[in-house]
Every structure is written in C-alpha cells, then in structure tokens.
C-alpha atoms as a PDB file:
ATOM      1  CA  UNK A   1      -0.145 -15.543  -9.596  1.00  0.00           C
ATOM      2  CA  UNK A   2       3.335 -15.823 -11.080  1.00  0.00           C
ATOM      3  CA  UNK A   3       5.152 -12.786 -12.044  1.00  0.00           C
ATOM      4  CA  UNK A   4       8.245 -13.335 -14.084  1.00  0.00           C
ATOM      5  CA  UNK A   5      10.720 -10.292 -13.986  1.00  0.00           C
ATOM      6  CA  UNK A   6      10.082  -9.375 -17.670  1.00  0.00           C
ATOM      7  CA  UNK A   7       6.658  -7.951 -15.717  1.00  0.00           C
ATOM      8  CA  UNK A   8       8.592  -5.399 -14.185  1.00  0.00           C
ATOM      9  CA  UNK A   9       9.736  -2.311 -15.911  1.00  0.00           C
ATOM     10  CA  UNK A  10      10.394   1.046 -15.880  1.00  0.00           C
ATOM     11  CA  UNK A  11       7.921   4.288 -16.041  1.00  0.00           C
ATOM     12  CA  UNK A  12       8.617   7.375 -17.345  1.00  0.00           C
ATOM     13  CA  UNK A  13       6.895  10.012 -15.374  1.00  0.00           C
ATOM     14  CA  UNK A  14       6.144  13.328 -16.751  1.00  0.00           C
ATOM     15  CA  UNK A  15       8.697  15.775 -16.681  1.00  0.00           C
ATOM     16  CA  UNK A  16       8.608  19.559 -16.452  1.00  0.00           C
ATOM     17  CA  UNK A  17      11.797  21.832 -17.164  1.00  0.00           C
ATOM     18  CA  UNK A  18      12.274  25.384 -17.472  1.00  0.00           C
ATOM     19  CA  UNK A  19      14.986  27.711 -16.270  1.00  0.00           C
ATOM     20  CA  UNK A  20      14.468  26.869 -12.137  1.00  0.00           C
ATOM     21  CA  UNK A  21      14.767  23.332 -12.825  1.00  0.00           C
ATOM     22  CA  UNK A  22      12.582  20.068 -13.251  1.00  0.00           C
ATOM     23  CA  UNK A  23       9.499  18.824 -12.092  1.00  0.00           C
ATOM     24  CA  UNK A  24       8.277  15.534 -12.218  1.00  0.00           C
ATOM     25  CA  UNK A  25       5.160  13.692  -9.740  1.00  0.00           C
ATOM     26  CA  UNK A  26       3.311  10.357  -9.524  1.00  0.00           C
ATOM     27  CA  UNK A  27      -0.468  10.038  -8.107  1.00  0.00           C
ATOM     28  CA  UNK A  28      -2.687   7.537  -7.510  1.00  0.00           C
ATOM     29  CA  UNK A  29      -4.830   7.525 -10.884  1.00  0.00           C
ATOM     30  CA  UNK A  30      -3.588   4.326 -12.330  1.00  0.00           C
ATOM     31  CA  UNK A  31      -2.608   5.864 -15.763  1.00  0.00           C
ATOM     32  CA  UNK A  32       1.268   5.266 -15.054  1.00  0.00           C
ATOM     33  CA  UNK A  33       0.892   2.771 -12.072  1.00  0.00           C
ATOM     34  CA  UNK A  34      -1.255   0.056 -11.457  1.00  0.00           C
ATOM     35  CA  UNK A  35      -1.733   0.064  -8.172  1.00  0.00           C
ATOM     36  CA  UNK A  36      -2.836   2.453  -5.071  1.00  0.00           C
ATOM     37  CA  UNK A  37       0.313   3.461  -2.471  1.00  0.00           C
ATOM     38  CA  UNK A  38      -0.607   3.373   1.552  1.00  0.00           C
ATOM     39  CA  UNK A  39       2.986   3.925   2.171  1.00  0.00           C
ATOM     40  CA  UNK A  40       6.563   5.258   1.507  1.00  0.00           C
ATOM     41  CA  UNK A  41      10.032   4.263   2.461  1.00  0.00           C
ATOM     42  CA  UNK A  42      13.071   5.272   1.915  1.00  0.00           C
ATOM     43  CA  UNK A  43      17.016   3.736   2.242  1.00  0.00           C
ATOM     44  CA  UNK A  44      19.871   6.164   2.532  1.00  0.00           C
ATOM     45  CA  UNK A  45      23.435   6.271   4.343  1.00  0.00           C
ATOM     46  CA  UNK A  46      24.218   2.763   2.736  1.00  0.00           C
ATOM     47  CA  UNK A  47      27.700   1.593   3.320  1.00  0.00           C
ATOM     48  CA  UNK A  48      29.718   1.049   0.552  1.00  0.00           C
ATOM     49  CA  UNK A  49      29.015  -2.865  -0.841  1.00  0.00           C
ATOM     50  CA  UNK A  50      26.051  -2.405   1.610  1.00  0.00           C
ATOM     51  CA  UNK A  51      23.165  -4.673   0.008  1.00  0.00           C
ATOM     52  CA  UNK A  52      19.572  -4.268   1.096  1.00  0.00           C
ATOM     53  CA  UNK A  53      16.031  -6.367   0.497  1.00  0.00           C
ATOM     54  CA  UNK A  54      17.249  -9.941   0.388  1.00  0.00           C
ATOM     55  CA  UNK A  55      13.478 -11.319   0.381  1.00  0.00           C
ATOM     56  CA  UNK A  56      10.235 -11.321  -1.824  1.00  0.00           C
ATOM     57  CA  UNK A  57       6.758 -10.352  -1.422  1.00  0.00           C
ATOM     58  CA  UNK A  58       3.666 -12.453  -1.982  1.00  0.00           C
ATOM     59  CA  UNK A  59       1.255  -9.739  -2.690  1.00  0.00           C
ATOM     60  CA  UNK A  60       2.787  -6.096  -2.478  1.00  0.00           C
ATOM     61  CA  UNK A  61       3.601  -4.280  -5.466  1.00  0.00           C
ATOM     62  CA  UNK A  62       6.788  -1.891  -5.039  1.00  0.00           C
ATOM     63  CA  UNK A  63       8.044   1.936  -7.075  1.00  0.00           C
ATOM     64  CA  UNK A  64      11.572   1.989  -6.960  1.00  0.00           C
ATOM     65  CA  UNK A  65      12.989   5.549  -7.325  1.00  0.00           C
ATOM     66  CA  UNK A  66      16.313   7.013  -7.126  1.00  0.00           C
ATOM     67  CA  UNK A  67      15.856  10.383  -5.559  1.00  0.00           C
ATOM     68  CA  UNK A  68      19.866  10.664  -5.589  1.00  0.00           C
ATOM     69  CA  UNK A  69      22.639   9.164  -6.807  1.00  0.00           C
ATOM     70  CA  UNK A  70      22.137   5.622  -8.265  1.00  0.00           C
ATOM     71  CA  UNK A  71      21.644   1.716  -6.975  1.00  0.00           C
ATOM     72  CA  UNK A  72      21.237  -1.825  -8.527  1.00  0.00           C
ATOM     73  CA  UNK A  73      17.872  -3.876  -8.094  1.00  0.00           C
ATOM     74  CA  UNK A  74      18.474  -7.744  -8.415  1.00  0.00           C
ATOM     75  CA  UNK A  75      15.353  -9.322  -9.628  1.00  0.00           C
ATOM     76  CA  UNK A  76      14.637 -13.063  -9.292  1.00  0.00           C
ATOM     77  CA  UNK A  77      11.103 -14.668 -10.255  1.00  0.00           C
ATOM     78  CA  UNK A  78      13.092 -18.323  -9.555  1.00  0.00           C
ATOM     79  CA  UNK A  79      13.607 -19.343 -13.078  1.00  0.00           C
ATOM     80  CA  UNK A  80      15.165 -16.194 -14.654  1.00  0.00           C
ATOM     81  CA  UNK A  81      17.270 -13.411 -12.902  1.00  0.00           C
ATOM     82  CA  UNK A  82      17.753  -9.230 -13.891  1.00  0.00           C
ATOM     83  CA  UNK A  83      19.617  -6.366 -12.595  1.00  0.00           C
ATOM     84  CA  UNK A  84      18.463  -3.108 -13.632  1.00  0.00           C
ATOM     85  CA  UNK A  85      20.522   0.137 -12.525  1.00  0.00           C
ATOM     86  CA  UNK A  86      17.861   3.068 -10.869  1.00  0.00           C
ATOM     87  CA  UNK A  87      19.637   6.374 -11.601  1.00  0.00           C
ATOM     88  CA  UNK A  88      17.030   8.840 -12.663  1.00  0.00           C
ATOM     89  CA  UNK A  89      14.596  10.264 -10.119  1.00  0.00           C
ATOM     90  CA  UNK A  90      11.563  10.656 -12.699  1.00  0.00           C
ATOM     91  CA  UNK A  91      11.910   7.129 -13.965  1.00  0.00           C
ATOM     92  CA  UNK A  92      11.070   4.672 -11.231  1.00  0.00           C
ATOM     93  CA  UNK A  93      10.803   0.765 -11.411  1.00  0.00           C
ATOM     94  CA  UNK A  94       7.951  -1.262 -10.526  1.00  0.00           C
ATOM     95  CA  UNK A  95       8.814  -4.526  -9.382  1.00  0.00           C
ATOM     96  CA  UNK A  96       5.621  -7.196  -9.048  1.00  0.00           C
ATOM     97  CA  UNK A  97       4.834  -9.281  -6.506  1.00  0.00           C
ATOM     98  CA  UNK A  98       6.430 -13.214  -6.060  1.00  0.00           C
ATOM     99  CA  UNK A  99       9.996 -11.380  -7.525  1.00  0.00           C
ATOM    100  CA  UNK A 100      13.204 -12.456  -4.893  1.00  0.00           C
ATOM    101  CA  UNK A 101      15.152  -8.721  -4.980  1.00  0.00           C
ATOM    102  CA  UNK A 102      17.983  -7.441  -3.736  1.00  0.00           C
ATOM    103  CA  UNK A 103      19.088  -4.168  -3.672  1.00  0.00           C
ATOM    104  CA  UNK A 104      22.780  -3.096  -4.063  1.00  0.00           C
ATOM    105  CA  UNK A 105      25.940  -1.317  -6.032  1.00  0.00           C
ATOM    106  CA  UNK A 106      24.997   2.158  -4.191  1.00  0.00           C
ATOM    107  CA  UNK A 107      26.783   5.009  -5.629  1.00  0.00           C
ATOM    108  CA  UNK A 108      28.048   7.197  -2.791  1.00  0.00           C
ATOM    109  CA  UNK A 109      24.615   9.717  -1.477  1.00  0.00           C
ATOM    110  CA  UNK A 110      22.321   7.668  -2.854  1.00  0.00           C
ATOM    111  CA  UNK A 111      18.492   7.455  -1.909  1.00  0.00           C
ATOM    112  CA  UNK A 112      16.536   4.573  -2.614  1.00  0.00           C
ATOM    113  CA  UNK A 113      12.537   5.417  -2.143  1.00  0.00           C
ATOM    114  CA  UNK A 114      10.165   2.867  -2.561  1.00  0.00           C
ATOM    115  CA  UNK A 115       6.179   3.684  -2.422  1.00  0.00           C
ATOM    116  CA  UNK A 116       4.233   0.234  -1.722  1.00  0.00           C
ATOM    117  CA  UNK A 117       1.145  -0.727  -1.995  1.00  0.00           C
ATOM    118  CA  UNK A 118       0.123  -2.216   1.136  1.00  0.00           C
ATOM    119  CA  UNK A 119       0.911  -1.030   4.905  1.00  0.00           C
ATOM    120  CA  UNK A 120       3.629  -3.363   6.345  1.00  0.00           C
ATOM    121  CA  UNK A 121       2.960  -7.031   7.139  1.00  0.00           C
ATOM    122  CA  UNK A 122       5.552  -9.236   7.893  1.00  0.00           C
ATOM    123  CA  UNK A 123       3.664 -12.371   7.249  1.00  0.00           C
ATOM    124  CA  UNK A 124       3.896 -11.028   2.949  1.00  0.00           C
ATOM    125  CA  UNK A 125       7.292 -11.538   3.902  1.00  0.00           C
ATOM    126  CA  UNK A 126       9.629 -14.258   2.257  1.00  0.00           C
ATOM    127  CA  UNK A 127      13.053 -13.972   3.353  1.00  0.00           C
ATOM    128  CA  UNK A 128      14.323 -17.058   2.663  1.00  0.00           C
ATOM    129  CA  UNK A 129      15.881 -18.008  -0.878  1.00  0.00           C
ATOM    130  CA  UNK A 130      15.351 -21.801  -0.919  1.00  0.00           C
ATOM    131  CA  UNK A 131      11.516 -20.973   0.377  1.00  0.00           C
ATOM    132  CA  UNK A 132      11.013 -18.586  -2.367  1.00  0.00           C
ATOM    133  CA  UNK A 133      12.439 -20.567  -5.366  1.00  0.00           C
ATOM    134  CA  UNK A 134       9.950 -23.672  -3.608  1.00  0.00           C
ATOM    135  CA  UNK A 135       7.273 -21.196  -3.244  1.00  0.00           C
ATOM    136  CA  UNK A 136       7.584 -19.877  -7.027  1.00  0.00           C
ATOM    137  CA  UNK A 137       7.651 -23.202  -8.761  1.00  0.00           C
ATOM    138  CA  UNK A 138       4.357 -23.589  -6.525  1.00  0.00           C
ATOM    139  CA  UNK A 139       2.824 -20.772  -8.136  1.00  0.00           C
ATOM    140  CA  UNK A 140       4.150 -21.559 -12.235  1.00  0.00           C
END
C-alpha cells in the first residue's frame, strides 16, 4: 500500500501538569496510535550536521519523539517531500510505512526515540534512494 507523507502526522498525547512538573504516556490501546510497539530505540550523542535514517521501510510503522532537545525528520513517499521539526516530548510523529526519511538538524543534547512496530528485520529494509523511488511508483 502507498503511503504519501500527508499520512503522517503528529499526536498529541495527554498531558498532566501541576507544581512537580508534567506527565505525559503512550500505550498500546490504539486510541492515539494505530499500531502495537515490540520495540524501542533511541539516537543520542549526534554530531553536529550528523544525519541519521537514510532508508525506508516496507511494512513498519515508526513514533518519533523528542525526549530532549529538538531534530528534523525528512519525509519522502517518492512523489512529494516534508520536513517536520520534533521538539516537544508529548507530541510524537508517526511516520507510515513506504516513506524514504532522514533524520537530521539536531539541536545540541538531543534524543531522538522511536517506538516501532515490528522487532528488527533487515530484509523491511530499503536503503537505497533510486530503489525506493522504483519501488514506490511500484506501489502508486
């Protein structure tokens, strides 16, 4: 199925302040996120210009938080391109399967966690640019 990047968006998560702070969760009940996690990730200690990702994913569905600081995901479904900036740590981004992404612009302490919906398989894996924009108009 072709996902264009207008599919992917952000989620506001509910949010909990009082005087010792905020809290804010996500859970597996499908009311804010349509799909189960099996497992988490997480980037940190990214050089400055340091760029992560590079590749799309045939069937995994990805949460995109920014537990600190702030970072730019690159979105490409092969006929239209986005950049969103992820800077709030109770408003992740989901980003859909068959979307090219790149992940860069890190603000200085920055933590990029991701929760995915599948374990890792490299064959979901497509980590080549010319493949994917072939692969894409396959699937349109």
């Amino acid at each position: 199925m072709h996902h264009s990047v207008d599919d992917c968006h952000f989620i506001d998560l509910p949010t909990y302040p009082d005087h010792r702070g905020k809290l804010s969760f996500v859970q597996n009940d499908r009311k804010l996120v349509d799909f189960d996690f099996a497992r988490m990730y997480f980037l940190f200690d990214v050089p400055f210009g340091g760029q992560r990702a590079g590749h799309a994913h045939r069937n995994l569905r990805q949460l995109f938080f920014a537990f600190s600081g702030a970072y730019n995901l690159v979105l490409d479904d092969g006929f239209e391109q986005r950049t969103v900036r992820i800077d709030q740590p109770n408003r992740p981004f989901v980003v859909k399967p068959n979307i090219w992404r790149v992940v860069d612009q890190f603000t200085s302490g920055a933590v990029c966690a991701v929760l995915a919906s599948e374990l890792y398989d490299d064959s979901d894996y497509i980590r080549d640019h010319n493949e994917f924009l072939s692969y894409a108009r396959e699937l349109k």
